[in-house]
PDB file of N, CA and C in Angstrom:
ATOM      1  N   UNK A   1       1.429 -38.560 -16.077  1.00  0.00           N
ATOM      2  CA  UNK A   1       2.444 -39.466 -16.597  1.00  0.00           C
ATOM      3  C   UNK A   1       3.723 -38.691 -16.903  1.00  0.00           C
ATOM      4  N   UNK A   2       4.685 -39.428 -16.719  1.00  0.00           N
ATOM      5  CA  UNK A   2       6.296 -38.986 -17.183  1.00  0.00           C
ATOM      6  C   UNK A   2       6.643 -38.457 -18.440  1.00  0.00           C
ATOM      7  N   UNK A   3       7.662 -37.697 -18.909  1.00  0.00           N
ATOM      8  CA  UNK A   3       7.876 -37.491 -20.199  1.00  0.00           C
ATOM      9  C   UNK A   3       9.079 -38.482 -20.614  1.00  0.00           C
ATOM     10  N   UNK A   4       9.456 -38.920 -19.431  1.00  0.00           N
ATOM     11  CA  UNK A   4      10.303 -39.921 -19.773  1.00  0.00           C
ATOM     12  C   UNK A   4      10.592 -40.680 -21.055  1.00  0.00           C
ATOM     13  N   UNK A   5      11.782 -41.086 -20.917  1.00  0.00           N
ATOM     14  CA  UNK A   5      11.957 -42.238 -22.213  1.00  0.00           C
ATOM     15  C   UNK A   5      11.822 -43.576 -21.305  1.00  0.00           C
ATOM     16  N   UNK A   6      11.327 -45.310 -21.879  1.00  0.00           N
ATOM     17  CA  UNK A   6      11.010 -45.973 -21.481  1.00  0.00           C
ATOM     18  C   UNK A   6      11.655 -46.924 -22.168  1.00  0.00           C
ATOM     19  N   UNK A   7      11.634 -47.891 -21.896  1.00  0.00           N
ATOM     20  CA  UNK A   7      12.482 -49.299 -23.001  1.00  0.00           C
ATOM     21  C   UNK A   7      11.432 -50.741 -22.631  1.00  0.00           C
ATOM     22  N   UNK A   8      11.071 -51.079 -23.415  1.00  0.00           N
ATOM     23  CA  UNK A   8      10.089 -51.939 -23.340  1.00  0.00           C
ATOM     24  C   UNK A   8      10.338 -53.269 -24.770  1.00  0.00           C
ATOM     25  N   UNK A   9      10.102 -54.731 -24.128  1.00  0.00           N
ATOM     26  CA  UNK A   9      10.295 -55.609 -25.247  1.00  0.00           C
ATOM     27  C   UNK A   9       9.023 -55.945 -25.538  1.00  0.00           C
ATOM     28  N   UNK A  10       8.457 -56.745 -26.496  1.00  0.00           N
ATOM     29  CA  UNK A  10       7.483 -57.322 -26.600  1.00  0.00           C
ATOM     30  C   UNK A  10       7.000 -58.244 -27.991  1.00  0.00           C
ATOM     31  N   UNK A  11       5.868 -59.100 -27.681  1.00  0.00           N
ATOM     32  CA  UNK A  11       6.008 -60.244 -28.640  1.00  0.00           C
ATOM     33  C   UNK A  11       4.657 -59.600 -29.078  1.00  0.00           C
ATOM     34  N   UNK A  12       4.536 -59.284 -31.014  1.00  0.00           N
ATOM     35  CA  UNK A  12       3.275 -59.190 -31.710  1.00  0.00           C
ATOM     36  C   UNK A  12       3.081 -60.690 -32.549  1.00  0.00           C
ATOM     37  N   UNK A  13       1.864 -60.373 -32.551  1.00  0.00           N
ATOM     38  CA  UNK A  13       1.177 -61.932 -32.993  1.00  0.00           C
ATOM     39  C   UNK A  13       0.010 -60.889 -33.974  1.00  0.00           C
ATOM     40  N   UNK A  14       0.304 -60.885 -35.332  1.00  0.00           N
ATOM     41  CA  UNK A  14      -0.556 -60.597 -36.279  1.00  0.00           C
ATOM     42  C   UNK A  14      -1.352 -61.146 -36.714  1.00  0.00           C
ATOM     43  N   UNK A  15      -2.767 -60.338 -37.168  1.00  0.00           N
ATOM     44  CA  UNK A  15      -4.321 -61.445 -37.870  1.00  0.00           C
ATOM     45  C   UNK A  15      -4.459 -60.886 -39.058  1.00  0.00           C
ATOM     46  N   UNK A  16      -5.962 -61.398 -39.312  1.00  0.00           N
ATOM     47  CA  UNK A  16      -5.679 -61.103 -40.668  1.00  0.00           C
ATOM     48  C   UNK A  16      -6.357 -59.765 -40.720  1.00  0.00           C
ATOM     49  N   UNK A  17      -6.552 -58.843 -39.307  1.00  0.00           N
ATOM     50  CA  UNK A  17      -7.310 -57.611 -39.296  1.00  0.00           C
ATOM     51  C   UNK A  17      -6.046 -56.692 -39.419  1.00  0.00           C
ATOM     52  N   UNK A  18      -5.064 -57.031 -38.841  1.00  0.00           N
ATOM     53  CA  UNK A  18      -3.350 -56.222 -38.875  1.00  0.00           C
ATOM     54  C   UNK A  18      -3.430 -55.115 -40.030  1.00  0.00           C
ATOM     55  N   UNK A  19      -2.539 -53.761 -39.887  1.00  0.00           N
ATOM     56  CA  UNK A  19      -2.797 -52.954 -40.945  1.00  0.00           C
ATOM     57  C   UNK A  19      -1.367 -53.806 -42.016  1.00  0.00           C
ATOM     58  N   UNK A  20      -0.529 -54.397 -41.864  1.00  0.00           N
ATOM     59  CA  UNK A  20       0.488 -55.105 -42.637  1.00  0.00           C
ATOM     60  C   UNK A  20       0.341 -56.525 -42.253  1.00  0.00           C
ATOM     61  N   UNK A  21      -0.408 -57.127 -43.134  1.00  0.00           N
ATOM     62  CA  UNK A  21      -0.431 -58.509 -42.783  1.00  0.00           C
ATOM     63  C   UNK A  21       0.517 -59.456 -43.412  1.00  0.00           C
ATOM     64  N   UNK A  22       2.081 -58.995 -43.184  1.00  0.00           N
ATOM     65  CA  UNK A  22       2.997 -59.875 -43.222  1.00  0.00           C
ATOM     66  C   UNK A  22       4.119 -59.666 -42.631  1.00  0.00           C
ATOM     67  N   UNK A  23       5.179 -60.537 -42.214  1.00  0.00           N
ATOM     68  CA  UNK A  23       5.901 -60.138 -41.368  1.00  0.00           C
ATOM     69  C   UNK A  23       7.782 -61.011 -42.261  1.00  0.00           C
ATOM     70  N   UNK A  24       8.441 -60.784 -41.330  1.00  0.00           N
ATOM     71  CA  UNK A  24       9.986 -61.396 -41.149  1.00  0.00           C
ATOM     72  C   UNK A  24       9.710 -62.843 -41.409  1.00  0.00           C
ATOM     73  N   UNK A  25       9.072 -63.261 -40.555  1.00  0.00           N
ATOM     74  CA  UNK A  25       8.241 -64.821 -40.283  1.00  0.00           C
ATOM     75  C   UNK A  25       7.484 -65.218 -41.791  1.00  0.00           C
ATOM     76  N   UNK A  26       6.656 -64.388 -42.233  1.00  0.00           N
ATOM     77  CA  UNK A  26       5.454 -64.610 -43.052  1.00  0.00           C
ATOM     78  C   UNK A  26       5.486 -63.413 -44.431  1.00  0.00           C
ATOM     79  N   UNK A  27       6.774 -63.504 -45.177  1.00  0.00           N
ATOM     80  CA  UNK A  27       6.591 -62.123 -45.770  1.00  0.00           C
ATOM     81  C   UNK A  27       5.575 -62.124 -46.709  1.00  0.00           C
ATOM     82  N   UNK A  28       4.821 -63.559 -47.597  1.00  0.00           N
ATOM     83  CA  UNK A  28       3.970 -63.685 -47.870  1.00  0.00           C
ATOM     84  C   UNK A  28       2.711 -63.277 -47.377  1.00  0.00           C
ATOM     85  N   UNK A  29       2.761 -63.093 -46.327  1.00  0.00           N
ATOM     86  CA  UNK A  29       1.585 -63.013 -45.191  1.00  0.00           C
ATOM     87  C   UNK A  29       0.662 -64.111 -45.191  1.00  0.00           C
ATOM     88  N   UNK A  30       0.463 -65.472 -45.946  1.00  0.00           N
ATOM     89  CA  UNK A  30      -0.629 -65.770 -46.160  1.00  0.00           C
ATOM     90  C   UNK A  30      -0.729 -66.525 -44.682  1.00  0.00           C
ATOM     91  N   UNK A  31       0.188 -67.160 -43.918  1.00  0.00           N
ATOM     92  CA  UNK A  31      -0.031 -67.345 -42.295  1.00  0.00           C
ATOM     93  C   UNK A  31      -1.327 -66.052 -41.406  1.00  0.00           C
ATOM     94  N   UNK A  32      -0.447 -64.895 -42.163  1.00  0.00           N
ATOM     95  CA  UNK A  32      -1.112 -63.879 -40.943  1.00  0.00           C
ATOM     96  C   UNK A  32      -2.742 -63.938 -41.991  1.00  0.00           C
ATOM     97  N   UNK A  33      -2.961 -63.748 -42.678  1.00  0.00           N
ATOM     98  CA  UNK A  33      -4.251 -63.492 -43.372  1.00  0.00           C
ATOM     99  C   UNK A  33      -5.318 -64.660 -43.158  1.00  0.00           C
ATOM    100  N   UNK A  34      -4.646 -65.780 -42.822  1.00  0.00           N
ATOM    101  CA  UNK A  34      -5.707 -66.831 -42.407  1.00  0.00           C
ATOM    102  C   UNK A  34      -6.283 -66.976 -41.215  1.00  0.00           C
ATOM    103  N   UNK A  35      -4.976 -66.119 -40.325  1.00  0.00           N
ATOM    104  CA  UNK A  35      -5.546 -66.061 -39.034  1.00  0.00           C
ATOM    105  C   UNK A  35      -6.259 -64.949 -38.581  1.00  0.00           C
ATOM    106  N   UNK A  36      -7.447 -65.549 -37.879  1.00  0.00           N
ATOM    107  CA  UNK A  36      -8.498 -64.523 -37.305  1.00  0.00           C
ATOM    108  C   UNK A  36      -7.756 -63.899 -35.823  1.00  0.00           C
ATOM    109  N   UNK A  37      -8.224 -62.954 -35.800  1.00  0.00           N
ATOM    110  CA  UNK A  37      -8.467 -62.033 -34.768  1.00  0.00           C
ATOM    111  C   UNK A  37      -8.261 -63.226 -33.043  1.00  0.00           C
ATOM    112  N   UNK A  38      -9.025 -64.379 -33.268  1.00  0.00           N
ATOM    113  CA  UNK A  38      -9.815 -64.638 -32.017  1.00  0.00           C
ATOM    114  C   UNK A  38      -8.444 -65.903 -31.895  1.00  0.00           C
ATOM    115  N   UNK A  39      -7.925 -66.501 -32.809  1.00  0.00           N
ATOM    116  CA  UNK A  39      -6.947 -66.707 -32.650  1.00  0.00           C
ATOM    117  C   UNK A  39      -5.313 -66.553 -32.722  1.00  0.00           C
ATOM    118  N   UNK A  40      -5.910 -65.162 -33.124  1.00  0.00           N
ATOM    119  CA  UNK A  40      -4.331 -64.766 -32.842  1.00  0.00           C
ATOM    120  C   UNK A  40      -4.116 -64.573 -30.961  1.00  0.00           C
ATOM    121  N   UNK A  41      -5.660 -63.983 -30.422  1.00  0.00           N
ATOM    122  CA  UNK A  41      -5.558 -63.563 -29.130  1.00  0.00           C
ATOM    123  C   UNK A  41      -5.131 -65.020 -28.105  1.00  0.00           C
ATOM    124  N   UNK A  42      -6.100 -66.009 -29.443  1.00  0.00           N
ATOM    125  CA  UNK A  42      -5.619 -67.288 -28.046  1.00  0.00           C
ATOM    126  C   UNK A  42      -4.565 -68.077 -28.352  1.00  0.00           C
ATOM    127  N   UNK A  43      -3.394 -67.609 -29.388  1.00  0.00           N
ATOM    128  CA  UNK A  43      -1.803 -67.993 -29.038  1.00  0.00           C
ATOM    129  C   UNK A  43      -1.334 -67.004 -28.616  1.00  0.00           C
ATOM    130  N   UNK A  44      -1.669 -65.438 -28.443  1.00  0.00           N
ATOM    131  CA  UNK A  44      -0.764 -64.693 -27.570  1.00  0.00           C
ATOM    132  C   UNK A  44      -0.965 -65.036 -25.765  1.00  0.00           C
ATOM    133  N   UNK A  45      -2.203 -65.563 -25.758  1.00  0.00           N
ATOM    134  CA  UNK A  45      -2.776 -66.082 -24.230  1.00  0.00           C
ATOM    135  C   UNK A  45      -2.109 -66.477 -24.040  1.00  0.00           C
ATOM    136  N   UNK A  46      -2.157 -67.480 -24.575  1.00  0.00           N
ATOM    137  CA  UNK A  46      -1.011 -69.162 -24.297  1.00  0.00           C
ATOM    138  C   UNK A  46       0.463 -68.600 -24.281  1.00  0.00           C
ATOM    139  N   UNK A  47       0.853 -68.068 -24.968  1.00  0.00           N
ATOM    140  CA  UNK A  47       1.831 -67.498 -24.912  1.00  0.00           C
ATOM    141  C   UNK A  47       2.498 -66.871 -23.504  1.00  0.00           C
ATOM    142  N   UNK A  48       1.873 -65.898 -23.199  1.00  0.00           N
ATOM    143  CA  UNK A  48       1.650 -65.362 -21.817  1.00  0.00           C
ATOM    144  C   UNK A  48       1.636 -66.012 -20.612  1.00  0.00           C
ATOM    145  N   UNK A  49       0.757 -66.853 -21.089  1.00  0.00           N
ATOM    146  CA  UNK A  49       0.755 -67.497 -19.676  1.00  0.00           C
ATOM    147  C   UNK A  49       1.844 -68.769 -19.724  1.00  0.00           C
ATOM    148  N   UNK A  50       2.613 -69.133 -20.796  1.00  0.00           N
ATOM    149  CA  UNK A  50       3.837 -69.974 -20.368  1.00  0.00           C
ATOM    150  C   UNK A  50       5.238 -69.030 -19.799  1.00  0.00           C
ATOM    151  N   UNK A  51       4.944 -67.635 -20.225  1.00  0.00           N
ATOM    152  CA  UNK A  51       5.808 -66.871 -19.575  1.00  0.00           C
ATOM    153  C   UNK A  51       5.154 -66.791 -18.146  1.00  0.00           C
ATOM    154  N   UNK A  52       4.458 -66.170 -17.719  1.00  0.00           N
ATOM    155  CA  UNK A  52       3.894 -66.466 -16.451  1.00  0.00           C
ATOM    156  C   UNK A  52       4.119 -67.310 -15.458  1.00  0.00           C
ATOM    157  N   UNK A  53       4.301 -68.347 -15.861  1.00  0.00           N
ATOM    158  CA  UNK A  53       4.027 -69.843 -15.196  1.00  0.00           C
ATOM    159  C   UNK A  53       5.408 -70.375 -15.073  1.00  0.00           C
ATOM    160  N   UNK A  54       6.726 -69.536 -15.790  1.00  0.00           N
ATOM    161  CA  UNK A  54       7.994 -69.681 -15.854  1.00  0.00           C
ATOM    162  C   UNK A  54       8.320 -70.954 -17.113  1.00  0.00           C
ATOM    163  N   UNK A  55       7.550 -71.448 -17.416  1.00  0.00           N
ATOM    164  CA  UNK A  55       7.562 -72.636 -18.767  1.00  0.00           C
ATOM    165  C   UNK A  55       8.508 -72.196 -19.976  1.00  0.00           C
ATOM    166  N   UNK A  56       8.066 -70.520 -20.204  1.00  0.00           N
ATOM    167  CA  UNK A  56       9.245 -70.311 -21.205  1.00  0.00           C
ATOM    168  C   UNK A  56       9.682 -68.909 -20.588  1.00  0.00           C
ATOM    169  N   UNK A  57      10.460 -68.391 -20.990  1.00  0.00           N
ATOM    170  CA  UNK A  57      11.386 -67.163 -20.975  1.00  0.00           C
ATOM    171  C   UNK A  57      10.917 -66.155 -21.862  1.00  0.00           C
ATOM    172  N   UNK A  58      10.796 -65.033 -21.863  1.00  0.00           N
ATOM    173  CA  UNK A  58       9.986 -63.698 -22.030  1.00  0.00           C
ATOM    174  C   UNK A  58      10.774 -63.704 -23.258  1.00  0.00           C
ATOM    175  N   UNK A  59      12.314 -63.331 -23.559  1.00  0.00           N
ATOM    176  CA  UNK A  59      12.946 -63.439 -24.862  1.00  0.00           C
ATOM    177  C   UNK A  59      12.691 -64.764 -25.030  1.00  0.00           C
ATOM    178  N   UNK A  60      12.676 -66.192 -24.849  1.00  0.00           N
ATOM    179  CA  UNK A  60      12.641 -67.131 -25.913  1.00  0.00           C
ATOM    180  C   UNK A  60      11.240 -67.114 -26.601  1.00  0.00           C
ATOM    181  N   UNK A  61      10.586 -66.357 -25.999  1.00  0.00           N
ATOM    182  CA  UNK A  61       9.385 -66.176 -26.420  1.00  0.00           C
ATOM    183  C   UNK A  61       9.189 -65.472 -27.758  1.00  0.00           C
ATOM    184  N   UNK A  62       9.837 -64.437 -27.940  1.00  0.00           N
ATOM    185  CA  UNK A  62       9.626 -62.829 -28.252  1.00  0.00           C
ATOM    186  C   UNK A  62      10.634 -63.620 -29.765  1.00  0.00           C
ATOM    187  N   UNK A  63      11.789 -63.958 -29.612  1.00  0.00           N
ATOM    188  CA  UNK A  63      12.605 -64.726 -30.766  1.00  0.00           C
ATOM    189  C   UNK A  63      11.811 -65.995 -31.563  1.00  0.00           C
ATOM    190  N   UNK A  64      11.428 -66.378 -31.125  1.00  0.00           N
ATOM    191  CA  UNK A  64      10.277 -67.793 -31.861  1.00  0.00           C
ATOM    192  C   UNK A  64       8.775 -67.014 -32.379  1.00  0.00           C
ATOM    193  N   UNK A  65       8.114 -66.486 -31.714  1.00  0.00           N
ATOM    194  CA  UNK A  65       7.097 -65.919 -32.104  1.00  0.00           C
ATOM    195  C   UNK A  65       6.467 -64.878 -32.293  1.00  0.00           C
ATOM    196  N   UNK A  66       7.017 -63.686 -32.405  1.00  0.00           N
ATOM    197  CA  UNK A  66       6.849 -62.741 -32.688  1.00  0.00           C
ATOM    198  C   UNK A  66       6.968 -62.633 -34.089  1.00  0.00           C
ATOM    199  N   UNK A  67       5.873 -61.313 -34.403  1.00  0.00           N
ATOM    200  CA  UNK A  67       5.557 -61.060 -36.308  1.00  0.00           C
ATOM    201  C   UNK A  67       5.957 -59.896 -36.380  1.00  0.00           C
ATOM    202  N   UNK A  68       7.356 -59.414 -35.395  1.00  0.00           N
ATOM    203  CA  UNK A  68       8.351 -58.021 -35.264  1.00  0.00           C
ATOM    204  C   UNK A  68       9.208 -58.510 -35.590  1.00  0.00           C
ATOM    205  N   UNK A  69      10.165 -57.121 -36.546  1.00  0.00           N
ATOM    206  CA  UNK A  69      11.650 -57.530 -36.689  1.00  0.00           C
ATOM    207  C   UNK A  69      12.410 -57.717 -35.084  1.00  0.00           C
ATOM    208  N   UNK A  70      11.913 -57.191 -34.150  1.00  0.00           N
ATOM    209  CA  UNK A  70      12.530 -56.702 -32.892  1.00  0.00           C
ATOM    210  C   UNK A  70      12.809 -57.983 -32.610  1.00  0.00           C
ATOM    211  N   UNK A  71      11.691 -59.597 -32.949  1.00  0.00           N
ATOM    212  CA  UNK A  71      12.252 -60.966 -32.817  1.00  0.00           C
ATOM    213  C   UNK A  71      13.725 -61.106 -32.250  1.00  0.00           C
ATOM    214  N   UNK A  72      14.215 -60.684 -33.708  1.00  0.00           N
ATOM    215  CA  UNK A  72      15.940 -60.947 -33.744  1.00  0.00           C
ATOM    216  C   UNK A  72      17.085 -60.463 -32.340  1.00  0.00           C
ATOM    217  N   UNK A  73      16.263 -59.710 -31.797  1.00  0.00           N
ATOM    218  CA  UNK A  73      16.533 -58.852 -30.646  1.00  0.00           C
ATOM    219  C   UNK A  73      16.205 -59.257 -29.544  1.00  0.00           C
ATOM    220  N   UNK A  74      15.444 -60.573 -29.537  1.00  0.00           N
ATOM    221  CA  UNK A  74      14.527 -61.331 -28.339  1.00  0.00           C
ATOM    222  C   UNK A  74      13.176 -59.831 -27.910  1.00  0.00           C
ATOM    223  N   UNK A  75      12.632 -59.428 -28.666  1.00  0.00           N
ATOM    224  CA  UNK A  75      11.817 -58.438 -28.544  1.00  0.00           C
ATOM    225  C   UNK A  75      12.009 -56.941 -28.109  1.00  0.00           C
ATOM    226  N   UNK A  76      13.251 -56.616 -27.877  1.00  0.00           N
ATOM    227  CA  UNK A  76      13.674 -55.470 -27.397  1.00  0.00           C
ATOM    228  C   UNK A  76      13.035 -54.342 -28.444  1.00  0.00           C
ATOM    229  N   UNK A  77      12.832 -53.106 -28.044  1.00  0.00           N
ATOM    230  CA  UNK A  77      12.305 -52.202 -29.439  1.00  0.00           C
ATOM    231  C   UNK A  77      13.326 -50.967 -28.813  1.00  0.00           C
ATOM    232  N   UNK A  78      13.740 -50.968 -27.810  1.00  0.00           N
ATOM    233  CA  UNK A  78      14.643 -49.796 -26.980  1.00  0.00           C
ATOM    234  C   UNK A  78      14.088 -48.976 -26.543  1.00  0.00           C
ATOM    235  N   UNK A  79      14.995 -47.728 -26.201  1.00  0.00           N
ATOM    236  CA  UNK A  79      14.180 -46.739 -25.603  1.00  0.00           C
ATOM    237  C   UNK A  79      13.210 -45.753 -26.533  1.00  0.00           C
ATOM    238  N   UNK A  80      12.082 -45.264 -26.093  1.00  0.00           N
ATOM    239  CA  UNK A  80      10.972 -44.797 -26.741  1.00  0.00           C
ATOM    240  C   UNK A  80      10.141 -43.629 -25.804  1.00  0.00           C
ATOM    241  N   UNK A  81       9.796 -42.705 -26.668  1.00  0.00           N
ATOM    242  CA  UNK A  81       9.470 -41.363 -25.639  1.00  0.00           C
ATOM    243  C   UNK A  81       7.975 -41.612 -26.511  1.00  0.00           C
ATOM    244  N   UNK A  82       7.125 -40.826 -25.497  1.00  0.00           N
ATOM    245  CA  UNK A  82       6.067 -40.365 -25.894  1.00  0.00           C
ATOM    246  C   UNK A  82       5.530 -39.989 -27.601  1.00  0.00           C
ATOM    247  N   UNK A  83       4.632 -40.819 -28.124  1.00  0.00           N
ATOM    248  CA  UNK A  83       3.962 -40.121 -29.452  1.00  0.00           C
ATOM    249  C   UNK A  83       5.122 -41.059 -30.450  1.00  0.00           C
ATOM    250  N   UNK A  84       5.502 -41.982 -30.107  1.00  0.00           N
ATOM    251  CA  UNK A  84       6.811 -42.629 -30.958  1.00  0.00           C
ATOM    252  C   UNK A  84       6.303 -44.062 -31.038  1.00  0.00           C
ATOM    253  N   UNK A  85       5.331 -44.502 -30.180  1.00  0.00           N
ATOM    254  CA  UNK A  85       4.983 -45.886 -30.624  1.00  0.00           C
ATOM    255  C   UNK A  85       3.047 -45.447 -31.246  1.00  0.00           C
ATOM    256  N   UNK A  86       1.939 -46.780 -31.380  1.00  0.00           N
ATOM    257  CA  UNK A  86       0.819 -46.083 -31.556  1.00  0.00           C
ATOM    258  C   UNK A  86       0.477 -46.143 -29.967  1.00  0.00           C
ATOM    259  N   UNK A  87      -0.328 -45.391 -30.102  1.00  0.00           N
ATOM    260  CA  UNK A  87      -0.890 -45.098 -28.475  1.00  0.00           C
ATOM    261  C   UNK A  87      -1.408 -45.853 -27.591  1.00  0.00           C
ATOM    262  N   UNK A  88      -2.271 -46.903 -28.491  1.00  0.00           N
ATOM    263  CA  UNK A  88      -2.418 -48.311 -27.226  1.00  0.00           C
ATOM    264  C   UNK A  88      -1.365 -48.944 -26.533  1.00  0.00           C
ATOM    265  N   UNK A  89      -0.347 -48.862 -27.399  1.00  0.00           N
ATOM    266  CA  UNK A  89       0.939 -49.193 -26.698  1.00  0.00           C
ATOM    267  C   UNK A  89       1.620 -48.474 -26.012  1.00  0.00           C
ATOM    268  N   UNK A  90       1.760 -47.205 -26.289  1.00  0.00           N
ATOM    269  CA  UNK A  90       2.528 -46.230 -25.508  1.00  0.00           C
ATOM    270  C   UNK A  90       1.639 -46.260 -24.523  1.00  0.00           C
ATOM    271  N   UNK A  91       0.764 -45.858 -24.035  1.00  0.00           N
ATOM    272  CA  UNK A  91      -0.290 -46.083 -22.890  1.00  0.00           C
ATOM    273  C   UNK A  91       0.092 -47.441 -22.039  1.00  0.00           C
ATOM    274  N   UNK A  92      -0.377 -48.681 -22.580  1.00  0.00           N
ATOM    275  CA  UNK A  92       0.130 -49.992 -22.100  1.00  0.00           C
ATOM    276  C   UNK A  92       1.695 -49.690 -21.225  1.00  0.00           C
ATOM    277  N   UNK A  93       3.018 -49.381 -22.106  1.00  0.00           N
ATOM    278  CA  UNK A  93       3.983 -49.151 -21.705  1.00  0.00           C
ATOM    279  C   UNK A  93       4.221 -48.434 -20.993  1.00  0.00           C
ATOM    280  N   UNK A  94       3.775 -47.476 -20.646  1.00  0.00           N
ATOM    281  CA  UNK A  94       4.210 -46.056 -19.785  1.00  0.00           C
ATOM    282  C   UNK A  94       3.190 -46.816 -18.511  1.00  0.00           C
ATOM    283  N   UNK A  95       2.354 -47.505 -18.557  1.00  0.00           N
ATOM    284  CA  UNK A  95       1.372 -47.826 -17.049  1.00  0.00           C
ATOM    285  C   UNK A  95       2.025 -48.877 -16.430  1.00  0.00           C
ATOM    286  N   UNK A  96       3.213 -49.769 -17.063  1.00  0.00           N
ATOM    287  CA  UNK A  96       3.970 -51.150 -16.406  1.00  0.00           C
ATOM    288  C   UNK A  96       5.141 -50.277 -15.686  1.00  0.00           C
ATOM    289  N   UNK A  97       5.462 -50.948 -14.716  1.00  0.00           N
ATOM    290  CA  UNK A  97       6.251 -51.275 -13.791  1.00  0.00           C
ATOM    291  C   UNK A  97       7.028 -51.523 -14.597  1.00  0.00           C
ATOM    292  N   UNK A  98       8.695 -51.077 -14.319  1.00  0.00           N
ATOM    293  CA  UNK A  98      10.137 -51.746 -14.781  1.00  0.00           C
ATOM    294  C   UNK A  98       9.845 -53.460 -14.301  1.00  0.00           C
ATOM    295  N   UNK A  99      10.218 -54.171 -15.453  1.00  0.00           N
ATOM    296  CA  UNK A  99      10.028 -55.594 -14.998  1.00  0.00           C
ATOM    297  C   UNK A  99       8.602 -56.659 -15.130  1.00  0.00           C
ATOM    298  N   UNK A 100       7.726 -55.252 -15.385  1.00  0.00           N
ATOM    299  CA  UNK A 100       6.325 -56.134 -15.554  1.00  0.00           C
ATOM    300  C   UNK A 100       5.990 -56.231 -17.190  1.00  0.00           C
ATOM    301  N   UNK A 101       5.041 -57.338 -16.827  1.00  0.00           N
ATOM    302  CA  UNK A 101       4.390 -58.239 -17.866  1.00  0.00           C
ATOM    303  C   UNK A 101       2.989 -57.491 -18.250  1.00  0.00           C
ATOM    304  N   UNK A 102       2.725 -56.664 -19.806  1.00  0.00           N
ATOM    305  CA  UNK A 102       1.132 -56.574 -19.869  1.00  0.00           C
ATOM    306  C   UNK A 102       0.461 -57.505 -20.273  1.00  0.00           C
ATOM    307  N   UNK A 103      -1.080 -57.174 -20.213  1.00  0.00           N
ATOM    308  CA  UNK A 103      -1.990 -57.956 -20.535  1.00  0.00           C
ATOM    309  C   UNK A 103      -1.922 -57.808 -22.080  1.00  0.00           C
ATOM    310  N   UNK A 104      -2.602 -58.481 -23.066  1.00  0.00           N
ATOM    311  CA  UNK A 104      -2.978 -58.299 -24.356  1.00  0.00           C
ATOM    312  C   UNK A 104      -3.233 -57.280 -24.468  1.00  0.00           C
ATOM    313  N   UNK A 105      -2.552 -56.194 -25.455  1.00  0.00           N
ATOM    314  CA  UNK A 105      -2.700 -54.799 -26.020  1.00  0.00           C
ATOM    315  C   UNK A 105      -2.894 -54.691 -27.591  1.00  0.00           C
ATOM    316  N   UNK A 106      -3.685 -54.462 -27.748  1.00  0.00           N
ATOM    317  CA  UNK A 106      -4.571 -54.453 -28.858  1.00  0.00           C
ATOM    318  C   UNK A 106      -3.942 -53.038 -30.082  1.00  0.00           C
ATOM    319  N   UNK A 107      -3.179 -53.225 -30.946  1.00  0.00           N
ATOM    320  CA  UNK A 107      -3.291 -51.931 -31.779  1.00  0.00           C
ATOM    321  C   UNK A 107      -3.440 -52.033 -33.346  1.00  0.00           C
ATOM    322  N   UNK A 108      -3.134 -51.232 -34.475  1.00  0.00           N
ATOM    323  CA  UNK A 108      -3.482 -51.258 -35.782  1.00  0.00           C
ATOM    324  C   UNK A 108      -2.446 -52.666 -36.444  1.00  0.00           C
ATOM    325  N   UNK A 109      -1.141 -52.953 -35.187  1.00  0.00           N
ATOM    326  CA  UNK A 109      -0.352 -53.781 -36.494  1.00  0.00           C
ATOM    327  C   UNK A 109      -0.639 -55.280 -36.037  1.00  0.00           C
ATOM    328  N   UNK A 110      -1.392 -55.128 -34.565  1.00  0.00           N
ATOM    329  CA  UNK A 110      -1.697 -56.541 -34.589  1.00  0.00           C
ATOM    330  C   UNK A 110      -2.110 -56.512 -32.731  1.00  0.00           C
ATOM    331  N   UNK A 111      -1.765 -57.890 -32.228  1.00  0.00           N
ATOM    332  CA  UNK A 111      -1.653 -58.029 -30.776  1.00  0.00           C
ATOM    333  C   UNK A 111      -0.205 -58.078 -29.680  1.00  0.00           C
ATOM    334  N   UNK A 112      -0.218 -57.704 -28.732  1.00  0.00           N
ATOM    335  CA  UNK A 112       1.197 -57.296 -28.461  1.00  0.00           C
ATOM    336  C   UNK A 112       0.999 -57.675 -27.021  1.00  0.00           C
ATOM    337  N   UNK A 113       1.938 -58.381 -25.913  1.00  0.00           N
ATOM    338  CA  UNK A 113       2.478 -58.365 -24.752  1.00  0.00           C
ATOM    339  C   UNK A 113       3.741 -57.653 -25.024  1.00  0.00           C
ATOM    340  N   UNK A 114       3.601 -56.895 -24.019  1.00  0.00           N
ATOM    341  CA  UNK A 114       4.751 -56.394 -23.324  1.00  0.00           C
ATOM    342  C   UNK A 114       5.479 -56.396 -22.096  1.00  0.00           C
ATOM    343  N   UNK A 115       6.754 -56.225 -22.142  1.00  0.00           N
ATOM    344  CA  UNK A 115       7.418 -56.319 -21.179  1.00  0.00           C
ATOM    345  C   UNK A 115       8.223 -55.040 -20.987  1.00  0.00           C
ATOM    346  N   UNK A 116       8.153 -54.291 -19.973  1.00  0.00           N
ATOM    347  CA  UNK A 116       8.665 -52.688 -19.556  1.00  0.00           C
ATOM    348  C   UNK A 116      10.012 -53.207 -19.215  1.00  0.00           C
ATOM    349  N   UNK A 117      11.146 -53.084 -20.000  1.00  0.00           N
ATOM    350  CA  UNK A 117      12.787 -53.142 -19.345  1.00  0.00           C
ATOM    351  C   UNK A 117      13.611 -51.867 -18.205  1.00  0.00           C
ATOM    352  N   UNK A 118      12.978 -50.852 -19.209  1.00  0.00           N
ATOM    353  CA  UNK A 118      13.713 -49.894 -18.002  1.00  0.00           C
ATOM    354  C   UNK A 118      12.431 -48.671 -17.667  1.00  0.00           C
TER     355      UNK A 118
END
């Protein structure tokens, strides 16, 4: 793999397993704490696959539902080198294609699609 720097957006959807179970959205957290694991995975699905299917737009996505400040940004997090995100993600990110869509990536702050920008 590259040592490259990478730029990648992406939409997190927090449960109530998340190591911060509250967000921008939920600073209470009590949204994220009710939600399990199994459905946080099946609104990031759904999620995904209306980007997929062209139904919604990757940022209108990332601005409405995401449990990241990066929201405000339509999911952008910028450029990012190695050992700077947690590693399920940096892994996830560094294996996409400029332009591609990941599958559900699993890490400590919650569930995450991504999208590789540059």
């Amino acid at each position: 793999m590259s040592a490259e720097k990478v730029r990648a957006s992406h939409v997190l959807v927090k449960h109530e397993g998340s190591r911060r179970p509250a967000s921008w959205r939920d600073p209470g957290g009590a949204t994220i704490k009710a939600t399990s694991r199994a459905a946080a995975m099946a609104q990031l699905q759904a999620l995904r696959d209306d980007i997929v299917s062209g139904k919604m737009r990757f940022a209108e996505v990332a601005s409405e539902h995401s449990d990241c400040t990066s929201a405000k940004r339509s999911g952008d997090l910028g450029w990012f080198g190695r050992g700077q995100m947690q590693k399920p993600f940096e892994d996830a990110t560094y294996a996409l294609r400029v332009g591609e869509l990941s599958d559900i990536v699993e890490t400590d702050s919650g569930l995450h699609i991504i999208l590789r920008t540059s």
